[in-house]
N, C-alpha and C. Protein backbone atom coordinates (compact mmCIF):
# COMPACT_ATOMS: atom_id res chain seq x y z
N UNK A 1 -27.91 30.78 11.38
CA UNK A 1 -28.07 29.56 10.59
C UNK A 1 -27.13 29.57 9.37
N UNK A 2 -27.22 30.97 8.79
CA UNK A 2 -26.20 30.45 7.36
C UNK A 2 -24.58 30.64 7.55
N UNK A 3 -24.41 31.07 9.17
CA UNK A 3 -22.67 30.94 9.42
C UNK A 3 -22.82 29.47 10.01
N UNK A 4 -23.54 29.12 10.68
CA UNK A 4 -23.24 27.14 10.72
C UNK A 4 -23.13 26.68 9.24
N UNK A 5 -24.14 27.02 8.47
CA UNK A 5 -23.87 26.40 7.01
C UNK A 5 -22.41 26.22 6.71
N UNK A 6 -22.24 27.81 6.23
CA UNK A 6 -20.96 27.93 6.34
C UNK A 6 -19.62 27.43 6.98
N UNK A 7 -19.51 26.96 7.94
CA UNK A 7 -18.66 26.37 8.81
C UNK A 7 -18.69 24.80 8.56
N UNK A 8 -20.26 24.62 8.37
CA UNK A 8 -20.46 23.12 7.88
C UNK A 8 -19.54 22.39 6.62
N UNK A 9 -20.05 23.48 5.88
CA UNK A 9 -19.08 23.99 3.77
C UNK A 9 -17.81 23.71 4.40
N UNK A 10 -17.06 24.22 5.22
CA UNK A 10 -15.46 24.77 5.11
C UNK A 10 -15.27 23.09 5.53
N UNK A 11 -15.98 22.80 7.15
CA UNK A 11 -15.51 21.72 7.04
C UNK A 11 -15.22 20.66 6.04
N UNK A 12 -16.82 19.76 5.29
CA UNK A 12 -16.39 19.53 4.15
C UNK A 12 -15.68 19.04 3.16
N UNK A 13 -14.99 20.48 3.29
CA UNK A 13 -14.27 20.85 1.88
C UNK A 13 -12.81 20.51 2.43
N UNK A 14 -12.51 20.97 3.64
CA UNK A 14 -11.43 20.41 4.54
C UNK A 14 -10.87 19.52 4.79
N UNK A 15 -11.86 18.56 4.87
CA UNK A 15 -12.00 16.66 5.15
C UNK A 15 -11.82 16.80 3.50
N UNK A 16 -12.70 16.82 2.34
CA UNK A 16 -12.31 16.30 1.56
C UNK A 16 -10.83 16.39 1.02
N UNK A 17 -10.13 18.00 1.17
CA UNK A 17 -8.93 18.07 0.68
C UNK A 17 -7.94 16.62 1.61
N UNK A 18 -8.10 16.70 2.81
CA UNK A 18 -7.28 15.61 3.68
C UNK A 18 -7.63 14.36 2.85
N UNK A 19 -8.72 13.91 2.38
CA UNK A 19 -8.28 12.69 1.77
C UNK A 19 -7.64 12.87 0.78
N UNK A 20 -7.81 13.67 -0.08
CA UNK A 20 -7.11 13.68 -1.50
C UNK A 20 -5.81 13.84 -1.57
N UNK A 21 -5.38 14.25 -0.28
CA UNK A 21 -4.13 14.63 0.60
C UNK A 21 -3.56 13.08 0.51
N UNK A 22 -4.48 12.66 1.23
CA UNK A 22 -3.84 11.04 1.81
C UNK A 22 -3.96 9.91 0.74
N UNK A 23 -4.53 10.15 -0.28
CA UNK A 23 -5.28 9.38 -1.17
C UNK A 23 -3.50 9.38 -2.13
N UNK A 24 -3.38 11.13 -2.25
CA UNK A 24 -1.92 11.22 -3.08
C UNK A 24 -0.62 10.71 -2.43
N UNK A 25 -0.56 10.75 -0.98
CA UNK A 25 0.27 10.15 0.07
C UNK A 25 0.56 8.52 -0.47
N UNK A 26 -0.40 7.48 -0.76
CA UNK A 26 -0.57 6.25 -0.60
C UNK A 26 0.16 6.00 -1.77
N UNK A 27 -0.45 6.92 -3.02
CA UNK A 27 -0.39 6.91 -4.38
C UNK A 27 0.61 6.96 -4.44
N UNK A 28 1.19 7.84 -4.36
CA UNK A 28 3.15 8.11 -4.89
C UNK A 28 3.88 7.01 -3.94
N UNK A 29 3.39 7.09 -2.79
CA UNK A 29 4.41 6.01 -1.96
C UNK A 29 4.48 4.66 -2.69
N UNK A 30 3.32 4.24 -3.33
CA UNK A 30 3.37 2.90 -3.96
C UNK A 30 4.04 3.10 -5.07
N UNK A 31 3.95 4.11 -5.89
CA UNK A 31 4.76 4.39 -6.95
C UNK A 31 6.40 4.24 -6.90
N UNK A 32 6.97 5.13 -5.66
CA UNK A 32 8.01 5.46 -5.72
C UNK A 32 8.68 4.01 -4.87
N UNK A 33 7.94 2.85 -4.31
CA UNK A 33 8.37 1.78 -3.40
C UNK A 33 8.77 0.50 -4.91
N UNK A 34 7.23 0.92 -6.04
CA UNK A 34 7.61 0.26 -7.39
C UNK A 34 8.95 0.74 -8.24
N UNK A 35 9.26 2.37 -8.18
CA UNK A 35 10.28 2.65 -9.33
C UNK A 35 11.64 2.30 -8.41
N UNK A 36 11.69 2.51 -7.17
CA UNK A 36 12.81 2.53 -6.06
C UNK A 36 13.00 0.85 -6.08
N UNK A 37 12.42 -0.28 -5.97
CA UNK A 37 12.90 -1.68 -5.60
C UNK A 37 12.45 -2.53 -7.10
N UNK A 38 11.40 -2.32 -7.57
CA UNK A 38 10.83 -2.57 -8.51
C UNK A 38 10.27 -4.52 -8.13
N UNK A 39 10.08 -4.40 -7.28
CA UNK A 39 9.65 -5.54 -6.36
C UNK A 39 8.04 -5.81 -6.67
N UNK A 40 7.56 -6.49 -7.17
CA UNK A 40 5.88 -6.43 -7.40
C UNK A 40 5.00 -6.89 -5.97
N UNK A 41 5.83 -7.98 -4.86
CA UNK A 41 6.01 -8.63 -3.82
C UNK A 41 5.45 -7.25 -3.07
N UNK A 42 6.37 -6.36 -2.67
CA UNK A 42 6.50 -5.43 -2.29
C UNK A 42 5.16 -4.46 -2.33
N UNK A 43 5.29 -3.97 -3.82
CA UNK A 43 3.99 -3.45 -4.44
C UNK A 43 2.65 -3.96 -3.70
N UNK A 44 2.46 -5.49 -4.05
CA UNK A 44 1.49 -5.64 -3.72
C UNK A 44 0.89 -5.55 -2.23
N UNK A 45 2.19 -6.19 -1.45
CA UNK A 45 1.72 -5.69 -0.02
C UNK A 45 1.62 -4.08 0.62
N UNK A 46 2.07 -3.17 -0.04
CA UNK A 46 0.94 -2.38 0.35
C UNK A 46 0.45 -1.60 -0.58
N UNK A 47 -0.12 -2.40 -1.69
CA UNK A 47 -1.30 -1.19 -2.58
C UNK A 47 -2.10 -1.81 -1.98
N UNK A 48 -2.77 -3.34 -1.73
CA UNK A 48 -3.46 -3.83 -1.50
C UNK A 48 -4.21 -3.28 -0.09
N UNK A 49 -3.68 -2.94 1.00
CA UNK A 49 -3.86 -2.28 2.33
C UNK A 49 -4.99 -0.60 1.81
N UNK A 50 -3.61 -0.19 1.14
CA UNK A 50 -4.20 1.53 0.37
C UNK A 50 -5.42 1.27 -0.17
N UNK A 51 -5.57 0.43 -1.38
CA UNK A 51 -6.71 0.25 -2.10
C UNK A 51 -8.32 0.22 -1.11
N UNK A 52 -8.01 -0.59 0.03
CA UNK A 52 -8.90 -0.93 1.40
C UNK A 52 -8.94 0.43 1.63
N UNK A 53 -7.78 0.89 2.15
CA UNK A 53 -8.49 2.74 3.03
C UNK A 53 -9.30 3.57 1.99
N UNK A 54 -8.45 3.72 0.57
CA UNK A 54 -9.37 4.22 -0.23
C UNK A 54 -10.93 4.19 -0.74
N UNK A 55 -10.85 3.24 -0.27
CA UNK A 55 -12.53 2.36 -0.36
C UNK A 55 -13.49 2.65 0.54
N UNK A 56 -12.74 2.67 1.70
CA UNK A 56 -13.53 3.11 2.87
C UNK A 56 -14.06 4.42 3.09
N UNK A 57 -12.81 5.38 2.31
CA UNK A 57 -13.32 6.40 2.44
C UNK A 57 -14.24 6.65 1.44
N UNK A 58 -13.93 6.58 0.71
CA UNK A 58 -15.27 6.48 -0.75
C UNK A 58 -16.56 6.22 0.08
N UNK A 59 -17.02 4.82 0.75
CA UNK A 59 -17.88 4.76 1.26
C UNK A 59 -18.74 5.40 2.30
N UNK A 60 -17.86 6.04 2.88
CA UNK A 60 -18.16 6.56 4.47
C UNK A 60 -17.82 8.09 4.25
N UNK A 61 -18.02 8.72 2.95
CA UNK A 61 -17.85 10.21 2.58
C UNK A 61 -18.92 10.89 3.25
């Protein structure tokens, strides 16, 4: 029982690093699509998408 725990924990902690992974993925890409074109047009079509996945995952943690 406490090596399933365990395995349960790693997972987790695993999934959570992958979002924070993907969360920083979205983040800089919108950043660097704003400092690279400086297009707000641009910007907005896809923070607006990111902002949605980020949400979802928030919800469905």
């Amino acid at each position: 029982m406490v090596a399933y725990d365990r395995n349960r924990y790693k997972k987790n902690k695993q999934n959570k690093e992958y979002k924070w992974g993907v969360i920083n993925c979205v983040t800089s890409f919108i950043l660097y699509c704003y400092l690279l074109y400086e297009i707000e047009l641009v910007v907005l079509i896809v923070a607006i998408p990111a902002l949605l996945v980020i949400l979802f995952m928030w919800l469905f943690d």
